[in-house]
Every structure is written in structure tokens, then in C-alpha cells.
Protein backbone atom coordinates (compact mmCIF):
# COMPACT_ATOMS: atom_id res chain seq x y z
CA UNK A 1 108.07 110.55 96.82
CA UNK A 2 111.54 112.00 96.94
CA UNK A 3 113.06 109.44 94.60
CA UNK A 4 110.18 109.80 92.01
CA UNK A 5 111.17 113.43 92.28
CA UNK A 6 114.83 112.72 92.22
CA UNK A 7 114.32 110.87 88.89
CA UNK A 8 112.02 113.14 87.32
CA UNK A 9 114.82 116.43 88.10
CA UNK A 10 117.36 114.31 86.26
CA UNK A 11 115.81 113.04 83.39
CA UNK A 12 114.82 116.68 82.92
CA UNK A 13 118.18 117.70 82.88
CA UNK A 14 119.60 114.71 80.92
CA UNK A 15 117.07 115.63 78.16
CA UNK A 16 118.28 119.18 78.17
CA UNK A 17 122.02 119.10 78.37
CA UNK A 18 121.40 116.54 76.05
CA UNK A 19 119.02 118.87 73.65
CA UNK A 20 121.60 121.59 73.47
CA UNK A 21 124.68 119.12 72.88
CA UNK A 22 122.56 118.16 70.13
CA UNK A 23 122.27 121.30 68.30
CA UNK A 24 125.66 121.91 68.61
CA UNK A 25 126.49 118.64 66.92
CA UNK A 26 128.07 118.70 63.64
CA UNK A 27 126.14 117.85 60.22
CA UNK A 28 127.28 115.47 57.79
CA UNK A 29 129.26 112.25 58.17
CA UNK A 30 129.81 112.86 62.34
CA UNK A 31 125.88 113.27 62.92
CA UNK A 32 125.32 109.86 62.99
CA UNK A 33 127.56 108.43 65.58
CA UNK A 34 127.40 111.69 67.50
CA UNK A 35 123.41 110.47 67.45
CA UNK A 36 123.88 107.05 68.81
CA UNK A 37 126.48 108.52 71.76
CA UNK A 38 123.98 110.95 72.63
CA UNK A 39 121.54 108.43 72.82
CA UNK A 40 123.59 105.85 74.56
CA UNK A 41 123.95 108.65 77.08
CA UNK A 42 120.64 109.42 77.42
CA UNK A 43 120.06 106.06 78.40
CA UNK A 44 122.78 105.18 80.69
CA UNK A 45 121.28 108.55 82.68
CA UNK A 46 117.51 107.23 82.23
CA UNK A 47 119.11 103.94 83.96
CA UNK A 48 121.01 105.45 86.77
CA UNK A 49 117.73 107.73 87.85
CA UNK A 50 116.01 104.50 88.21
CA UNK A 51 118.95 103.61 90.43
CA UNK A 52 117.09 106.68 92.17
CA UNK A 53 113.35 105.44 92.38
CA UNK A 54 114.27 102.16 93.76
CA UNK A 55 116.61 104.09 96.47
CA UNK A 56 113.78 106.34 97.00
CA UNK A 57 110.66 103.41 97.77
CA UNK A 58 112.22 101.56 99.70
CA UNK A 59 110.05 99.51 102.20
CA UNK A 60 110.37 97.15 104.55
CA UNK A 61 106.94 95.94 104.19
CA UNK A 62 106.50 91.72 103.65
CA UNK A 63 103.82 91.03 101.43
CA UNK A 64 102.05 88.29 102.90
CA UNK A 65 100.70 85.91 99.55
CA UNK A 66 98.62 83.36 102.19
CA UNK A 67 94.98 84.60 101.18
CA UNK A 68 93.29 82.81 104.50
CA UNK A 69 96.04 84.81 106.92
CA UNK A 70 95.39 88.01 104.34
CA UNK A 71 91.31 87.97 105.00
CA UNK A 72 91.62 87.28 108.24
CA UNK A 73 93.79 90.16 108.94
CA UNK A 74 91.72 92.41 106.46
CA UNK A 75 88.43 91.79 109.17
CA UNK A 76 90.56 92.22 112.24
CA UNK A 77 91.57 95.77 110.73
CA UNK A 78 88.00 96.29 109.83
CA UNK A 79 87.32 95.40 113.36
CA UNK A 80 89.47 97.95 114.74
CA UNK A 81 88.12 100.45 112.06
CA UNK A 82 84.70 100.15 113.26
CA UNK A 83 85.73 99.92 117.26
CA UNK A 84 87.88 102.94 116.92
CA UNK A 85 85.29 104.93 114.98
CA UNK A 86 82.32 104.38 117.88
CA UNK A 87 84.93 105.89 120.23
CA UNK A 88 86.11 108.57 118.65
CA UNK A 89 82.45 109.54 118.12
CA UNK A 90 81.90 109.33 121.90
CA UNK A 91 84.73 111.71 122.31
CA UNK A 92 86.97 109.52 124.10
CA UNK A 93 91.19 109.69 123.60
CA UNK A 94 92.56 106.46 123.17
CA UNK A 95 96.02 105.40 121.76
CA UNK A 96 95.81 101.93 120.77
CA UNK A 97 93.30 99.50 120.36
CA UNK A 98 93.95 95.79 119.84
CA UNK A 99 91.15 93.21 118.46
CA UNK A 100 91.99 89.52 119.54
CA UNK A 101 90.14 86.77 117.15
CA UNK A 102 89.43 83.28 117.34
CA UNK A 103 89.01 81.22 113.71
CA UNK A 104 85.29 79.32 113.68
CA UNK A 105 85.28 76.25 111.91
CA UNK A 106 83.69 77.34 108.32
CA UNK A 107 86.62 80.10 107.63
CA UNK A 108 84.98 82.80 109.64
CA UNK A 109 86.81 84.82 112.64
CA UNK A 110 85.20 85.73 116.16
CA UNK A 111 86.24 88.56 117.99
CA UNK A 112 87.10 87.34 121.26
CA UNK A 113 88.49 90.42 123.18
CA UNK A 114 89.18 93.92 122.54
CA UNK A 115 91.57 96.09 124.10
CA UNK A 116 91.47 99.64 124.82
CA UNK A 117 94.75 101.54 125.71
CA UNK A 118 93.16 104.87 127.17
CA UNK A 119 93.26 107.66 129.71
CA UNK A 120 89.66 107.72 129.98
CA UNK A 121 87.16 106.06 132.75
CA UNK A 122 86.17 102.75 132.56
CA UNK A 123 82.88 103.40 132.49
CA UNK A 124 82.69 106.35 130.05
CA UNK A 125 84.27 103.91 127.52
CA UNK A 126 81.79 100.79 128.43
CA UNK A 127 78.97 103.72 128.09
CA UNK A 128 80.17 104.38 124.15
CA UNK A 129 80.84 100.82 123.32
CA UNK A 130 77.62 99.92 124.40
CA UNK A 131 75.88 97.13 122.41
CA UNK A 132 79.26 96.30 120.11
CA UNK A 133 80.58 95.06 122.81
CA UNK A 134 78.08 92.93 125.07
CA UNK A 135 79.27 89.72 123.89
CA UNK A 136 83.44 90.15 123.88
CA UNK A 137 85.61 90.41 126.63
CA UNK A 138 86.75 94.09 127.00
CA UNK A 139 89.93 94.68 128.59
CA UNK A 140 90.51 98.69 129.14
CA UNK A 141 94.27 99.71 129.59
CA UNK A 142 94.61 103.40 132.15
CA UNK A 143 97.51 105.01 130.72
């Protein structure tokens, strides 16, 4: 957000510095290239706060473009969505949870295990999961 900022102080300023150079300008036969250097300033600046933006967003995020690895991540975060939300309701402090999958044959993914990094009991956590997670193998980390 700072290098949207960045570029918007600058090509505030650019546009008045630029303003008041421009009312200052000469009429007659030096208006015209005056003009077209103001302008050709104005643009070099518009360019070089760009220079800011892209300085600004940087990100080392990879965009991954395989749909199939895309979806499948998309449910395992959904996954951990849901998991995290049932213990968080129950009250319980937890720092990490991790949601191993296995791919079925038709496209669709299995949740396999589901791990719990937490300072909480065993038990207490087992209590909240309850029914979500009869079926899965639930490994709980004691920090």
C-alpha cells in the first residue's frame, strides 16, 4: 500500500509544480513547445512513480496455473477453515493445524489425517472435534 501511496504523493506534486510552471509560461510563439516539454515531463514523472508501484507490490507469491493442484489445494484450505473454526468455538488455543489428503480416483480428495499443534489436552480437543473427526486419523501435537 505504500507504493500506491508513493505514486499517488508524486503524481500530485508533478501535476502541481507542473500547473504553476504552466501559468508562468510565456504566450505566443514559445507556448507551444513550452506545452509539449511540460508534457513530456509530466510523463517521464507519471513513468518513474510507476517505477514506485511495482517497487511497492512486490511479492514473492508463485501463481500456480495447474487447475487440478489449484482445487485441490482450495478444499484442503477449506478443510482447515472448517477444522479450525469447530475449535476455536470449543475454546481451545491451537497454533497450527495441518490437513493431510489422499486423491480418490474420480478427481475428489480424502482427508486422511489432521494435525493439531496445541497446548491443550488430548481429550478436550477429541471432545470438540467430535463427529468431524471419527473417520480420520488425528494426530495432536503438546506444545
Amino acid at each position: 500500500m505504500s507504493g500506491f501511496t508513493s505514486f499517488l504523493t508524486a503524481l500530485c506534486a508533478a501535476c502541481v509544480f507542473l500547473g504553476a510552471v504552466q501559468l508562468v509560461c510565456p504566450d505566443g510563439s514559445m507556448s507551444k513547445p513550452v506545452k509539449y516539454i511540460l508534457g513530456l515531463v509530466f510523463l517521464v514523472t507519471v513513468i518513474s512513480a510507476a517505477g514506485l508501484i511495482s517497487d511497492g507490490f512486490r511479492s514473492d507469491n508463485s501463481f500456480n496455473t495447474d487447475i487440478e493442484n489449484s482445487d485441490e489445494q482450495r478444499k484442503s484450505a477449506a478443510a482447515i477453515y472448517v477444522y479450525a473454526n469447530v475449535v476455536k468455538s470449543a475454546e481451545i488455543n491451537f497454533s497450527e493445524i495441518t490437513v493431510c489428503t489422499d486423491k480418490t480416483e474420480d478427481g475428489g480428495i480424502v482427508i486422511s489425517k489432521l494435525i493439531i499443534y496445541s497446548d491443550c489436552a488430548e481429550e478436550r480437543i477429541r471432545g470438540a472435534l467430535g463427529a468431524a473427526a471419527e473417520n480420520i486419523e488425528v494426530e495432536i501435537v503438546n506444545e
